[in-house]
C-alpha atoms as a PDB file:
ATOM      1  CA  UNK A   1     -20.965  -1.787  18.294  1.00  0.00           C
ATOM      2  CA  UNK A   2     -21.406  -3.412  21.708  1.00  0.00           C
ATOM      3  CA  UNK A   3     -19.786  -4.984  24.083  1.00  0.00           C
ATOM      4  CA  UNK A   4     -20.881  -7.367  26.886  1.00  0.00           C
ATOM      5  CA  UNK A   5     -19.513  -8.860  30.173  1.00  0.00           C
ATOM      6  CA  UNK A   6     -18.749 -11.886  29.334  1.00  0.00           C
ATOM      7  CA  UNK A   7     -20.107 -14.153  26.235  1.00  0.00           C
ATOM      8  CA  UNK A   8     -23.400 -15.265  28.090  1.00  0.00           C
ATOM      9  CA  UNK A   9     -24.256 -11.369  28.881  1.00  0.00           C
ATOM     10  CA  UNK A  10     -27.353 -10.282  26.709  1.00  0.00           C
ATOM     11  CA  UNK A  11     -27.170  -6.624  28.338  1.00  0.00           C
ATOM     12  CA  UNK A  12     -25.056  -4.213  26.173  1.00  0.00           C
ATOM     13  CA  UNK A  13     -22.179  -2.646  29.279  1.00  0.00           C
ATOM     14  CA  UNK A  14     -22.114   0.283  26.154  1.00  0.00           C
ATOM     15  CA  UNK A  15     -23.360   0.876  23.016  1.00  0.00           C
ATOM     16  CA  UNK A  16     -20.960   2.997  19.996  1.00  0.00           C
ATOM     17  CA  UNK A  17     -23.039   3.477  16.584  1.00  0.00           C
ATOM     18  CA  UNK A  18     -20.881   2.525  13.791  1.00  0.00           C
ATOM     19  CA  UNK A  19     -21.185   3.874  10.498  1.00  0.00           C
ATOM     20  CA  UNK A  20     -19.542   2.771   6.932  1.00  0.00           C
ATOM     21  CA  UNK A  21     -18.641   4.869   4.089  1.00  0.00           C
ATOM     22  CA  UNK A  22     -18.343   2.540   0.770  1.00  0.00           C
ATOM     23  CA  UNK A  23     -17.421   3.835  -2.407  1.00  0.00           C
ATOM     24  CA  UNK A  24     -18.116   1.804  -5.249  1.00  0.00           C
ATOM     25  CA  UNK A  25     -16.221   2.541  -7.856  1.00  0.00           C
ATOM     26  CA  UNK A  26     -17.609   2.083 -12.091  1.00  0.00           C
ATOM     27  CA  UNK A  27     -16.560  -0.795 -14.472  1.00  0.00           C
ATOM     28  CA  UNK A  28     -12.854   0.227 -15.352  1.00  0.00           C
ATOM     29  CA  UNK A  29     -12.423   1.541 -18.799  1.00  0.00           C
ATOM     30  CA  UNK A  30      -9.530  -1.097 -18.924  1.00  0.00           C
ATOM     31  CA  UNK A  31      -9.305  -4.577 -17.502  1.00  0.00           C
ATOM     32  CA  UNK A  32      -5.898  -5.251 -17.336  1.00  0.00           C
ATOM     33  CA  UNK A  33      -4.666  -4.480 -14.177  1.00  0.00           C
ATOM     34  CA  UNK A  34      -1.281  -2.575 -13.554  1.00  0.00           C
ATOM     35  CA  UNK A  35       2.007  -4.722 -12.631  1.00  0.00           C
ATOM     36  CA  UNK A  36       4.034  -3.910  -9.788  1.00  0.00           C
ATOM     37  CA  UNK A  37       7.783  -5.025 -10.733  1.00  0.00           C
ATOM     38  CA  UNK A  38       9.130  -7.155  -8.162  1.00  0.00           C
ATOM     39  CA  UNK A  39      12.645  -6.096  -6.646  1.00  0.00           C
ATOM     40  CA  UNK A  40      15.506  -8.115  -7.751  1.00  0.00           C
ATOM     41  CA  UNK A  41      16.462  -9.536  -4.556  1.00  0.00           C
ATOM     42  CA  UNK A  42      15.515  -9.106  -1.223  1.00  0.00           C
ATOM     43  CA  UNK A  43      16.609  -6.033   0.765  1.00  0.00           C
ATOM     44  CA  UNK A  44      19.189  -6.956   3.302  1.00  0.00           C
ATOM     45  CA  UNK A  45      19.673  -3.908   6.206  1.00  0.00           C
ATOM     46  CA  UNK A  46      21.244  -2.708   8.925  1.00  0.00           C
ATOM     47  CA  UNK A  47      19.848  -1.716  12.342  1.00  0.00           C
ATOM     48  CA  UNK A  48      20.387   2.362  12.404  1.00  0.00           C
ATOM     49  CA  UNK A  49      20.823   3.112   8.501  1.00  0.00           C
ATOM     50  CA  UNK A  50      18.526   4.369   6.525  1.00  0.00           C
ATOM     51  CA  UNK A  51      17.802   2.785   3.232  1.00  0.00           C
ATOM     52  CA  UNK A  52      15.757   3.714   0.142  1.00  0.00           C
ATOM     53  CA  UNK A  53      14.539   2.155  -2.525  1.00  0.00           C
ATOM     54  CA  UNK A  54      12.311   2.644  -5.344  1.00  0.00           C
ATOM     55  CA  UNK A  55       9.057   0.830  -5.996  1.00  0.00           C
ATOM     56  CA  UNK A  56       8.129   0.882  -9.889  1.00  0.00           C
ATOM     57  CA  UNK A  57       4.776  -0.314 -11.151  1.00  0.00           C
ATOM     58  CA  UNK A  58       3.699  -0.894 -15.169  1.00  0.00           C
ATOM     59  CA  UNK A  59       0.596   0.722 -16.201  1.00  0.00           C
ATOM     60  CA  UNK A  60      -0.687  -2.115 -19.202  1.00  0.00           C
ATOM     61  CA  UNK A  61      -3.906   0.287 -20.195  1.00  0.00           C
ATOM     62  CA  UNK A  62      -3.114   3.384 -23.243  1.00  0.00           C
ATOM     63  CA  UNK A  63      -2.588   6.436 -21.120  1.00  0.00           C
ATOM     64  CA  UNK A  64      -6.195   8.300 -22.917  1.00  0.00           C
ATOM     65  CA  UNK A  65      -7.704   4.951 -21.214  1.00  0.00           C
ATOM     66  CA  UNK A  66      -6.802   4.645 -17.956  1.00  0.00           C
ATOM     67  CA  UNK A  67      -3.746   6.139 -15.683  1.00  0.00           C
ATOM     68  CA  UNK A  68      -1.731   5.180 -12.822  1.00  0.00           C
ATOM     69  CA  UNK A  69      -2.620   7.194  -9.925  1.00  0.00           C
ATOM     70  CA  UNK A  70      -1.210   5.275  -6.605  1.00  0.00           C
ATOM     71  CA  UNK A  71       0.944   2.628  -5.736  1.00  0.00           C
ATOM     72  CA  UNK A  72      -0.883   2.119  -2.151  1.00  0.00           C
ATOM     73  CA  UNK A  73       0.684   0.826   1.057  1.00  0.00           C
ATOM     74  CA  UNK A  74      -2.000  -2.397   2.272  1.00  0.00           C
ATOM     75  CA  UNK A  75       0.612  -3.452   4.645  1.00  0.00           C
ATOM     76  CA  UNK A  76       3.649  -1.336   5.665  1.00  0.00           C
ATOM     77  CA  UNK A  77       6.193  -1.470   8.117  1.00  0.00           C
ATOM     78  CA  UNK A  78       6.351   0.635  11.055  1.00  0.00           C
ATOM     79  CA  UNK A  79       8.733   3.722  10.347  1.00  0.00           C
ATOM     80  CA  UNK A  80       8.703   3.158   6.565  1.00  0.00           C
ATOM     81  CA  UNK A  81       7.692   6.643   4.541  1.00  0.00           C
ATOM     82  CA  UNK A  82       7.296   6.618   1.099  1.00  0.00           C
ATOM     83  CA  UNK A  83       7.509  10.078  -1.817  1.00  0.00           C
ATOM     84  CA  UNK A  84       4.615  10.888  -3.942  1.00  0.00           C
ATOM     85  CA  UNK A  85       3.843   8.732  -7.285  1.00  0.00           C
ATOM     86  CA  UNK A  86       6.040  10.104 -10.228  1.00  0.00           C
ATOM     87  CA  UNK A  87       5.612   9.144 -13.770  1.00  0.00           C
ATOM     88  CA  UNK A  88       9.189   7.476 -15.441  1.00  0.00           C
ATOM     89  CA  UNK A  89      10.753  10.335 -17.578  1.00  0.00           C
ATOM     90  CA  UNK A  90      11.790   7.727 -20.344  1.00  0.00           C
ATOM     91  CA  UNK A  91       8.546   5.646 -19.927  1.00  0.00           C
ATOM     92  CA  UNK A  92       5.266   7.374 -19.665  1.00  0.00           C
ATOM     93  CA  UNK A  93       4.137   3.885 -18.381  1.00  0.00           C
ATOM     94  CA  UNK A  94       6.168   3.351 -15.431  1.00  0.00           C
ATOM     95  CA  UNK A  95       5.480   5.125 -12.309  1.00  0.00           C
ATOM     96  CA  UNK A  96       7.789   4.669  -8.967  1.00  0.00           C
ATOM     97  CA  UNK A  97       8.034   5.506  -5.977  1.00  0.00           C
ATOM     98  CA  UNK A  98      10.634   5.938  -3.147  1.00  0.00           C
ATOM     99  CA  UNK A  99      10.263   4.560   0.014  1.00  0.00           C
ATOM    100  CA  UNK A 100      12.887   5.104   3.067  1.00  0.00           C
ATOM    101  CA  UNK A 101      13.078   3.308   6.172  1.00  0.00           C
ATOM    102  CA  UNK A 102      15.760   3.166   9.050  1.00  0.00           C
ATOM    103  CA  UNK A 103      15.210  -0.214  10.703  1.00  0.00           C
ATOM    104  CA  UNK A 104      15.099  -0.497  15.281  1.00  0.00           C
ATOM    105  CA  UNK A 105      16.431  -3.258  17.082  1.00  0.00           C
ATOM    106  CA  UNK A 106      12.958  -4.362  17.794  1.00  0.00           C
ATOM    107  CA  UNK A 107      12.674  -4.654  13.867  1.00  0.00           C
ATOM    108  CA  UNK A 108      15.498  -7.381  13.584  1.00  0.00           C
ATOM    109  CA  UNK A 109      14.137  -9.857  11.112  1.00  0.00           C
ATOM    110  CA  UNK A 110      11.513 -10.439   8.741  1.00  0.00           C
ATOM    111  CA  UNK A 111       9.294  -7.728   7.587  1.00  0.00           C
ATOM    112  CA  UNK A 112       6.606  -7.373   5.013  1.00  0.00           C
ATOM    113  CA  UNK A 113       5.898  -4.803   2.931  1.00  0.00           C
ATOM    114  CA  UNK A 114       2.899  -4.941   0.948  1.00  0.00           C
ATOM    115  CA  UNK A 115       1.246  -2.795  -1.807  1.00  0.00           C
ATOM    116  CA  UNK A 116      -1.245  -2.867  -4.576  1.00  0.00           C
ATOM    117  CA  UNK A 117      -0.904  -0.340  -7.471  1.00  0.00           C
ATOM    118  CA  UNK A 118      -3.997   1.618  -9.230  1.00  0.00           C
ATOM    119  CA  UNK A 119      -5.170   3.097 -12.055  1.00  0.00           C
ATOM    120  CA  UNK A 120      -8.488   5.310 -13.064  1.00  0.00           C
END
């Protein structure tokens, strides 16, 4: 990485080497991808008190196949902490997990909370 003067500058002012770690992952043993279930209506909440809620995702693949193993955070909201993945005790193909968040007054409106779930 480098950065320059201004845009015409061809002389580096410094110069930081960068370097990448990529992972690529094999073909997945099963192609259907986990669901996460959508909540049932959005979240309405109060500057000051906590709330938690529970996150629950749907693992399609037979558990010898392929398992759920993270229900990962992409886009979270500052403040928000989530619990550990844990397997449904009445469905071995649900997984959930809690996430609790006490909302600032700089917070007041719309916030996004996005997440992608996995399996291996």
């Amino acid at each position: 990485v480098e950065d320059f003067i201004d845009g015409t500058s061809t002389t580096p002012m410094s110069s930081v080497p960068v370097q990448f770690l990529i992972y690529v992952q094999s073909q997945p043993a099963c192609s259907k991808e986990p669901i996460i279930i959508l909540l049932d209506r959005c979240l309405e909440v109060q500057v000051g008190i906590s709330i938690s809620f529970n996150l629950s995702a749907i693992n399609l693949c037979n558990q010898s196949v392929a398992t759920l193993i993270d229900i990962a955070v992409s886009n979270g909201i500052t403040g928000m902490t989530h619990d550990n993945l844990i397997q449904s005790s009445t469905n071995s193909s649900i997984y959930y997990m809690t996430f609790t968040w006490t909302p600032q007054t700089n917070q007041i409106g719309s916030q996004q909370l996005c997440t992608i779930a996995y399996t291996r």
